[in-house]
Protein backbone atom coordinates (compact mmCIF):
# COMPACT_ATOMS: atom_id res chain seq x y z
CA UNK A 1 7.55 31.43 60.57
CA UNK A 2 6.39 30.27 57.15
CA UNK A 3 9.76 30.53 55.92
CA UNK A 4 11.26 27.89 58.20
CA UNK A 5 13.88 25.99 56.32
CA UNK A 6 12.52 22.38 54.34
CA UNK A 7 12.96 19.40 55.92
CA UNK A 8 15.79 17.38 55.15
CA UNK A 9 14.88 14.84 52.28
CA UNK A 10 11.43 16.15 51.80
CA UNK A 11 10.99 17.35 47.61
CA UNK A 12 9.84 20.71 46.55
CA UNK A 13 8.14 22.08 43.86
CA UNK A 14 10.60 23.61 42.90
CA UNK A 15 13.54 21.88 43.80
CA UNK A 16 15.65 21.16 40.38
CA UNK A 17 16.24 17.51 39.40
CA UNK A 18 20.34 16.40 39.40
CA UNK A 19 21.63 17.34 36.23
CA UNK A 20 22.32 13.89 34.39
CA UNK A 21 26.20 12.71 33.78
CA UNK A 22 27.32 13.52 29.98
CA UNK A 23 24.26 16.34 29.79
CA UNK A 24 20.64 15.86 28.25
CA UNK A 25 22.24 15.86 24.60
CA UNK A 26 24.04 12.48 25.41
CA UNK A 27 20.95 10.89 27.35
CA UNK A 28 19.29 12.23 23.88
CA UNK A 29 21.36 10.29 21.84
CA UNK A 30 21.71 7.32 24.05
CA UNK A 31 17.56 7.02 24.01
CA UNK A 32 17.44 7.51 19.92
CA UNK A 33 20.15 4.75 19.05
CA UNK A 34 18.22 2.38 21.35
CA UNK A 35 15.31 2.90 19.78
CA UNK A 36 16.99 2.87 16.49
CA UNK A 37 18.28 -0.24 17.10
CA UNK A 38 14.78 -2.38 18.75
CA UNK A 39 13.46 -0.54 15.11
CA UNK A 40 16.23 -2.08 12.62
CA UNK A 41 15.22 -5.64 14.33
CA UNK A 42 11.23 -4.72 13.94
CA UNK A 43 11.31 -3.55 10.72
CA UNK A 44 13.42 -7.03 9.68
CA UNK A 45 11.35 -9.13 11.22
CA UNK A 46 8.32 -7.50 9.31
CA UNK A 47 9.69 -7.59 6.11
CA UNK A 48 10.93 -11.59 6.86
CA UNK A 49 7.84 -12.36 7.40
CA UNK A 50 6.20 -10.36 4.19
CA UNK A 51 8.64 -11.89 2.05
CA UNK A 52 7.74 -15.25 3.39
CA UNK A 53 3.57 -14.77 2.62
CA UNK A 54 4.46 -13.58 -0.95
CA UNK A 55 3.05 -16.65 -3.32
CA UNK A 56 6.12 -17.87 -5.56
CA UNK A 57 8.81 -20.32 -4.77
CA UNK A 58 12.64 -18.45 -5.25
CA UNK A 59 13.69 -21.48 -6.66
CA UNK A 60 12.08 -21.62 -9.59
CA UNK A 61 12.36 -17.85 -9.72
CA UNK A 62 16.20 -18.36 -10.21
CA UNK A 63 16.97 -21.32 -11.77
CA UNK A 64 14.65 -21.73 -14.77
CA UNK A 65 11.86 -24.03 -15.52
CA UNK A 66 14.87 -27.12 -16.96
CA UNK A 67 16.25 -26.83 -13.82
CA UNK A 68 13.23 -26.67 -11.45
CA UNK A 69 12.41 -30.08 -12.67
CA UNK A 70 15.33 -31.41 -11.47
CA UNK A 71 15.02 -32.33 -7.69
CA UNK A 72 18.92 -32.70 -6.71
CA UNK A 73 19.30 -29.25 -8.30
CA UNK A 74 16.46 -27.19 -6.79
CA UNK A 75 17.55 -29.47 -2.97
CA UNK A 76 21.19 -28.00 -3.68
CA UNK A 77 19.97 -24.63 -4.32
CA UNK A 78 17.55 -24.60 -1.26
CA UNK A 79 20.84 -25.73 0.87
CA UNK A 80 23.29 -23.02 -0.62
CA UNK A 81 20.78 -20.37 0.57
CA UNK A 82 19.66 -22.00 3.72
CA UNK A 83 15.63 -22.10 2.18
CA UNK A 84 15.45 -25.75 3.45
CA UNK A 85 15.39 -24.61 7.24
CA UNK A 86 12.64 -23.22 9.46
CA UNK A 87 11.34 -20.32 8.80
CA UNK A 88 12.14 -19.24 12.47
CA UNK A 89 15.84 -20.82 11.92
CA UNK A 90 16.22 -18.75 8.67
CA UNK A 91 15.15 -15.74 10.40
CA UNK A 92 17.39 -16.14 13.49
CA UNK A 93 20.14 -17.45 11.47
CA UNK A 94 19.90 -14.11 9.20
CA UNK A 95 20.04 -11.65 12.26
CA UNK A 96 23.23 -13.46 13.52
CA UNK A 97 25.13 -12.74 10.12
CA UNK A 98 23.63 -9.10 10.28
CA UNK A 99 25.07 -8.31 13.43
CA UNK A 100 28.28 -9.75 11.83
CA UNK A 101 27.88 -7.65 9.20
CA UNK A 102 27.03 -10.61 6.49
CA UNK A 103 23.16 -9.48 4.51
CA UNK A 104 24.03 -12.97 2.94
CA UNK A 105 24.24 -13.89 -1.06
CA UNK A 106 22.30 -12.52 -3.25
CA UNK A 107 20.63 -15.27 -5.61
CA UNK A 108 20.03 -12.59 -8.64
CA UNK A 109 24.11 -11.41 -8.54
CA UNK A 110 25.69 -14.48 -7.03
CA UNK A 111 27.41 -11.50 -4.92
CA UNK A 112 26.90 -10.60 -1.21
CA UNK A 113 24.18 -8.17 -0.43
CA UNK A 114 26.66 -6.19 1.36
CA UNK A 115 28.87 -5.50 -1.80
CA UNK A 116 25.84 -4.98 -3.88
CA UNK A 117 24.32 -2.22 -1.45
CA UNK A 118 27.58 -0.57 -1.66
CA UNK A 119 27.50 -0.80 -5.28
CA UNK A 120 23.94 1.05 -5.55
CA UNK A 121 22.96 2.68 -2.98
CA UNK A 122 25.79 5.54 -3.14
CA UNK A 123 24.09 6.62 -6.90
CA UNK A 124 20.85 6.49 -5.34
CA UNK A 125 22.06 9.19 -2.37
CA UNK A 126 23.51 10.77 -4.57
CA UNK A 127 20.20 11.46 -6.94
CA UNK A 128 18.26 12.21 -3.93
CA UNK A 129 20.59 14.89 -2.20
CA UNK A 130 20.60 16.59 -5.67
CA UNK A 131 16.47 16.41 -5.73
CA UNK A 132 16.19 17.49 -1.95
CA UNK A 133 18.42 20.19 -2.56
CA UNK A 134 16.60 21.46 -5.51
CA UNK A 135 13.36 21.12 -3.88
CA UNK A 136 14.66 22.88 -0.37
CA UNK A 137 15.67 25.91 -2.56
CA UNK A 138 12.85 26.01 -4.85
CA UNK A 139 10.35 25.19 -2.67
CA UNK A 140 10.79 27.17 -0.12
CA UNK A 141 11.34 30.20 -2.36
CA UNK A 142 7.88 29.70 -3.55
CA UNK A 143 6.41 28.92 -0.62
CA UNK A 144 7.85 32.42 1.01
CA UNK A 145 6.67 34.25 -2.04
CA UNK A 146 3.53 32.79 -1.81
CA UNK A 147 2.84 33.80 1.76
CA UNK A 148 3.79 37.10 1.79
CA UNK A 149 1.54 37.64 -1.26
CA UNK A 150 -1.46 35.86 0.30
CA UNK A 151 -5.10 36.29 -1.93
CA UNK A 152 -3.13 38.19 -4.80
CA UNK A 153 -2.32 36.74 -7.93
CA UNK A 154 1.33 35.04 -6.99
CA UNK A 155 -0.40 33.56 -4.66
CA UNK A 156 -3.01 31.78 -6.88
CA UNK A 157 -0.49 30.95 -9.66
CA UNK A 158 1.60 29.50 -7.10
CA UNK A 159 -0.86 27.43 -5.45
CA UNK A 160 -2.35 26.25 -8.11
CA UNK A 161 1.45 25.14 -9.13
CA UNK A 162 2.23 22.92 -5.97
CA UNK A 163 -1.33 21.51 -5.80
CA UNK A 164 -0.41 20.17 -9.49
CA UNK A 165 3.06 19.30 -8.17
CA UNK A 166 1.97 16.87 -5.33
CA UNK A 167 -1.12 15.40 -8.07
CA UNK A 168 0.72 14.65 -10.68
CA UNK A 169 2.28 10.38 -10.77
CA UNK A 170 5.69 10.47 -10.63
CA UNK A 171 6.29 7.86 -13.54
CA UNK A 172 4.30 10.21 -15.73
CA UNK A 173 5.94 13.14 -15.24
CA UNK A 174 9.49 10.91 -15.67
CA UNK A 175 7.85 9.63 -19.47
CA UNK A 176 6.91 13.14 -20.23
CA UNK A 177 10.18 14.81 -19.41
CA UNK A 178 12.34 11.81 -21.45
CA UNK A 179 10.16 12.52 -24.01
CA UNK A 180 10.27 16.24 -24.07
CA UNK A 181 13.57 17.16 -22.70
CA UNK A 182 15.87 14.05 -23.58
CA UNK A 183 13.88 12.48 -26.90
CA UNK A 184 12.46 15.54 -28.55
CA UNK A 185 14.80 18.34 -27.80
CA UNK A 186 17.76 16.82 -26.84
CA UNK A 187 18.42 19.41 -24.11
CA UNK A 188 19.38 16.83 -21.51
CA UNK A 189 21.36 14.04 -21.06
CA UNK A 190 18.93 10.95 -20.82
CA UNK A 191 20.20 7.62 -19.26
CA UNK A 192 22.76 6.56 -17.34
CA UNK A 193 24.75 8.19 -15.12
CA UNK A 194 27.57 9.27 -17.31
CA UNK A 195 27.81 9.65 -21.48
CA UNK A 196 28.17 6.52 -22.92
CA UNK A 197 32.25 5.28 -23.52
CA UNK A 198 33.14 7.52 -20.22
CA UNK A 199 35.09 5.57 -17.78
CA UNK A 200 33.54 6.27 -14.25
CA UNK A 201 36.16 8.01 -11.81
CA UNK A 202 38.30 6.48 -9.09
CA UNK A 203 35.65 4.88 -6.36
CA UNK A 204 36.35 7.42 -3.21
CA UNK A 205 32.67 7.93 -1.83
CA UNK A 206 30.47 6.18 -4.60
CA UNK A 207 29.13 9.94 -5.71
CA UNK A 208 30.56 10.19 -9.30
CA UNK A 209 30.20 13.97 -8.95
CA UNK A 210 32.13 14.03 -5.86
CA UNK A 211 34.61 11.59 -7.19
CA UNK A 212 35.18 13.42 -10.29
CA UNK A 213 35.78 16.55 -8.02
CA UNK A 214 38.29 15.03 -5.99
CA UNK A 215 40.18 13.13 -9.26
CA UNK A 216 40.34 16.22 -10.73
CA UNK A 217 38.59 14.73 -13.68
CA UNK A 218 36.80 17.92 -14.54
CA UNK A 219 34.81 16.23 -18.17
CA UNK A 220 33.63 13.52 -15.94
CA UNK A 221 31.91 15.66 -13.41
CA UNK A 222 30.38 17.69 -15.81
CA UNK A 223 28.85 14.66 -17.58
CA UNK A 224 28.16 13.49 -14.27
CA UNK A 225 26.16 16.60 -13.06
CA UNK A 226 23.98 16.47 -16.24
CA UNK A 227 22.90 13.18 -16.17
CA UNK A 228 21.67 14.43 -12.65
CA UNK A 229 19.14 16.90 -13.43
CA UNK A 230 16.43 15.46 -15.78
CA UNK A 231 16.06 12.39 -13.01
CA UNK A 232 16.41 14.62 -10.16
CA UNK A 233 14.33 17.50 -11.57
CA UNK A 234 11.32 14.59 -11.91
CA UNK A 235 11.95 13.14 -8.25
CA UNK A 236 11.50 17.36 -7.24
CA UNK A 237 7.87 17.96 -9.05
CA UNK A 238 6.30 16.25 -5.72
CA UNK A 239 8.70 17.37 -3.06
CA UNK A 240 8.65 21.24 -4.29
CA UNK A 241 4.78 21.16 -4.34
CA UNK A 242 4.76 19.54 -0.88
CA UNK A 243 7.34 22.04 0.65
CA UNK A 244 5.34 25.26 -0.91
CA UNK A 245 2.23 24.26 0.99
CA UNK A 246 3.96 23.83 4.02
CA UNK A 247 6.16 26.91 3.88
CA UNK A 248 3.08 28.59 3.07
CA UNK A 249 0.97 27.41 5.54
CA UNK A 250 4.13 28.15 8.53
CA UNK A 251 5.04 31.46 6.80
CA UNK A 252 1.46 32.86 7.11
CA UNK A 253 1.16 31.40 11.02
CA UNK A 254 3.84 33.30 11.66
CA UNK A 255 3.26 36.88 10.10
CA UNK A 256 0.25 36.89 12.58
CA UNK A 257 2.67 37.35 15.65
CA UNK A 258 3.77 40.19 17.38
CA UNK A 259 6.75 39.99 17.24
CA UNK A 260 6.46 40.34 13.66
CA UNK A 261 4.22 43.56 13.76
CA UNK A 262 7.05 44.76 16.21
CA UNK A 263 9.83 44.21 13.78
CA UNK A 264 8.31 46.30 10.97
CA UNK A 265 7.37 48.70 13.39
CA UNK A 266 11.13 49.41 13.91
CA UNK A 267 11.04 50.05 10.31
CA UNK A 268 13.59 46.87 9.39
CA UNK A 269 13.29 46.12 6.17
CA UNK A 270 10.97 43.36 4.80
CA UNK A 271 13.69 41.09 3.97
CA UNK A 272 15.31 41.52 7.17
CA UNK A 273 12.13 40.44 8.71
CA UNK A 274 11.17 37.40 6.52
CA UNK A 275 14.78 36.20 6.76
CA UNK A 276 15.48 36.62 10.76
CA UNK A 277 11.66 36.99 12.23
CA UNK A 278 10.22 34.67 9.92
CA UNK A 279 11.59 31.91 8.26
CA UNK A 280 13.75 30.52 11.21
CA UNK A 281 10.89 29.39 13.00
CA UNK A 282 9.21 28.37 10.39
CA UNK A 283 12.29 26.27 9.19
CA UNK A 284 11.25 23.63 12.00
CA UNK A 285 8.53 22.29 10.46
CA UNK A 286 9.90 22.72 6.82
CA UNK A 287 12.85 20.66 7.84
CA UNK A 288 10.53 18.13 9.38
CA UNK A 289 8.96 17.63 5.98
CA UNK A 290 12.17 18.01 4.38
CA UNK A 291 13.32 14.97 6.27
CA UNK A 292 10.49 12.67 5.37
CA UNK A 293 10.49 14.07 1.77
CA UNK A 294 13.97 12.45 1.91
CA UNK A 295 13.49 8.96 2.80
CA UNK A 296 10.53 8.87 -0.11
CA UNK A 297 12.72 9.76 -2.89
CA UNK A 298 14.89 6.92 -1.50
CA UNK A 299 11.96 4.57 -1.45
CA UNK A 300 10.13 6.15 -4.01
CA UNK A 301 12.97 6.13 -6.42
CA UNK A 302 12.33 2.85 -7.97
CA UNK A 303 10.08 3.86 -11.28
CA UNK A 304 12.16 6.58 -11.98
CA UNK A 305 15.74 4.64 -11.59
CA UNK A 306 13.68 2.60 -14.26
CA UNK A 307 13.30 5.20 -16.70
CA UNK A 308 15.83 7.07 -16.69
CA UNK A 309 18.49 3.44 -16.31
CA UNK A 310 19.73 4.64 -13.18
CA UNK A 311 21.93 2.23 -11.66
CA UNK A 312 20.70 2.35 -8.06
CA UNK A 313 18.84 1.02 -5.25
CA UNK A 314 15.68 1.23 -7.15
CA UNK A 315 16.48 -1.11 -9.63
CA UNK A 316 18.21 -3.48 -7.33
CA UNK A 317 15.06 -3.56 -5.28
CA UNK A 318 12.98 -4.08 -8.35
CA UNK A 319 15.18 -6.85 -9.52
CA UNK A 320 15.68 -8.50 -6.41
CA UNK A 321 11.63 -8.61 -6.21
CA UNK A 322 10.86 -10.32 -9.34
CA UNK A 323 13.63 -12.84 -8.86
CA UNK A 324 12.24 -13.64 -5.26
CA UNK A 325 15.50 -12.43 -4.31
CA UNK A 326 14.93 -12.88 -0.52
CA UNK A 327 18.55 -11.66 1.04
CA UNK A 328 18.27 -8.75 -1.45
CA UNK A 329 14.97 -7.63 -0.73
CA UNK A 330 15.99 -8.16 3.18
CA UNK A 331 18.69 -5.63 2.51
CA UNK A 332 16.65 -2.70 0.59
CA UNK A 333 14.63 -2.87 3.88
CA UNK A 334 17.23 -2.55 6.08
CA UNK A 335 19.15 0.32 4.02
CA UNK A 336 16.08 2.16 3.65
CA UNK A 337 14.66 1.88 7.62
CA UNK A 338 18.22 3.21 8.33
CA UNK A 339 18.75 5.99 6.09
CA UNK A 340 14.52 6.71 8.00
CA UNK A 341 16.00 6.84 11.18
CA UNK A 342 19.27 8.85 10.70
CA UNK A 343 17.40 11.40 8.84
CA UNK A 344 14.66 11.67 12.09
CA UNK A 345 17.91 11.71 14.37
CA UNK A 346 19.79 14.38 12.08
CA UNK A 347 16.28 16.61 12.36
CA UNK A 348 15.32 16.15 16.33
CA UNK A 349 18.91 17.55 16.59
CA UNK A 350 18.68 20.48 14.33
CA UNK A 351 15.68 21.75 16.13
CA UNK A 352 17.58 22.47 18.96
CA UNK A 353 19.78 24.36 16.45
CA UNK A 354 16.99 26.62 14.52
CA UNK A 355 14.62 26.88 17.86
CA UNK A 356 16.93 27.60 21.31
CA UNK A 357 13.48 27.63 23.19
CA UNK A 358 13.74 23.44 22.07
CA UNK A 359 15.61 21.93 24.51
CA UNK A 360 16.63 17.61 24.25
CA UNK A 361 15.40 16.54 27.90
């Protein structure tokens, strides 16, 4: 008979695979902070090896044209920060104190990396969750409205709004708004992160708003918050007209299924159906951009931290380049490619969240 039992060690089409120990999310995980990891040592050996073909010597980038003309002070100098060795030493050498958790001494500060990055990066997280907020909610607003108003006038105002969004240079649109909105008007806070003569409050998380929050230090976070917008609102221009076009573009792929058609045909209500039919799944793809939108305005941040004197990573990456500041440039790199790869992480997992047809195998 054709349905004789299958012989004993023989595979079938159909036979299920054996479910893995800890589950697929685990074997997910495990995969992502491998790869993570081989990336972190790719992406320093890259940028060792940039910052070793850039023409300048960091010696007479520190210490001054007197002192570059003395031998015994530029040898010393070269010895203190290990430039004397192979390059291949100095780059081995470097990835055993990063594993130990050393970035090394920064020759601009005098301090170590580590403390530095500490120092800056939390204002620079902080001005970049504040922009990706703003842009998520604006953005995506638009981007709706646009959609379900396709061809009509909406939707031509508001296309012709994010295609000016995502055209526009940043640094222009940071002079123009100091000028207007700080210089001329006065109707926002301009440098800095807090009014000048304000103490900042107790260090908790390195977020002054969230600091000022939990200190109870009510003036603080209110100066705090407004020294947040005009920066933040000029890191948004780009990311708002980016998200619009691709809310758009997901919003209107979607209206064309059936399961659409069916939901109005029930006679739910149009918000009902853009809300629960709608912008769920088209929320994978937004948060996809979201999450790459995210790791610009950290990388991206540098012109603007300029402008507006922002005391963050920006600025410590622009510093550290002009003084040739090697260990501090080696750091950016590494803050930045990991702040890439957590945000990729945090959205592969979230699709499993919006979408239950995704599954993490």
């Amino acid at each position: 008979m054709n349905s004789a039992k299958q012989p004993r060690g023989s595979t079938g089409a159909g036979r299920r695979r054996p479910a893995r120990p800890g589950g697929p999310l685990l074997w997910f995980l495990g995969r992502r902070l491998v790869a993570a990891a081989l990336l972190c040592v790719g992406i320093t050996l890259v940028a060792f090896v940039l910052t070793q073909l850039v023409p300048g010597d960091p010696a007479a980038a520190n210490l001054g044209q007197r002192a570059i003309g003395d031998p015994e002070v530029v040898a010393a100098f070269r010895a203190k920060y290990g430039l004397d060795q192979p390059v291949p030493v100095q780059y081995l050498t470097y990835i055993g104190n990063v594993l130990q958790g050393n970035f090394g001494l920064s020759q601009q500060s005098h301090r170590p990396v580590a403390q530095d990055l500490a120092e800056y990066v939390p204002a620079t997280i902080e001005l970049a969750l504040f922009a990706i907020v703003l842009s998520l909610l604006v953005g995506v607003a638009l981007g709706v409205v646009a959609a379900v108003n396709r061809d009509r006038w909406p939707d031509q105002v508001l296309r012709v709004v994010s295609l000016g969004g995502v055209s526009m240079p940043t640094f222009w649109v940071a002079l123009v708004a100091f000028y207007l909105l700080f210089f001329k008007f006065g109707l926002l806070p301009g440098g800095g992160r807090l009014d000048p003569g304000m103490s900042p409050p107790p260090y908790a998380t390195g977020f002054y708003t969230l600091d000022a929050a939990l200190a109870g230090q009510w003036d603080v976070l209110s100066s705090a918050a407004g020294h947040l917008v005009l920066p933040s609102l000029v890191l948004a221009v780009y990311t708002v007209g980016m998200l619009m076009r691709f809310t758009r573009a997901s919003v209107l792929e979607i209206l064309g299924n059936d399961y659409v058609r069916a939901a109005r045909a029930k006679g739910l209500p149009e918000r009902v159906v853009i809300l629960r039919h709608v912008l769920r799944p088209a929320m994978v793809a937004i948060i996809t951009v979201a999450g790459v939108a995210f790791g610009s305005l950290l990388s991206g941040a540098v012109l603007v931290e300029n402008i507006f004197s922002w005391p963050g990573l920006g600025q410590y990456a622009y510093r550290s380049a002009v003084n040739l500041d090697l260990p501090g440039i080696m750091g950016v790199s590494i803050v930045v490619a990991a702040v890439y790869i957590l945000i990729n992480l945090l959205v592969d997992l979230l699709y499993g969240v919006i979408d239950p047809r995704i599954r993490l195998t």
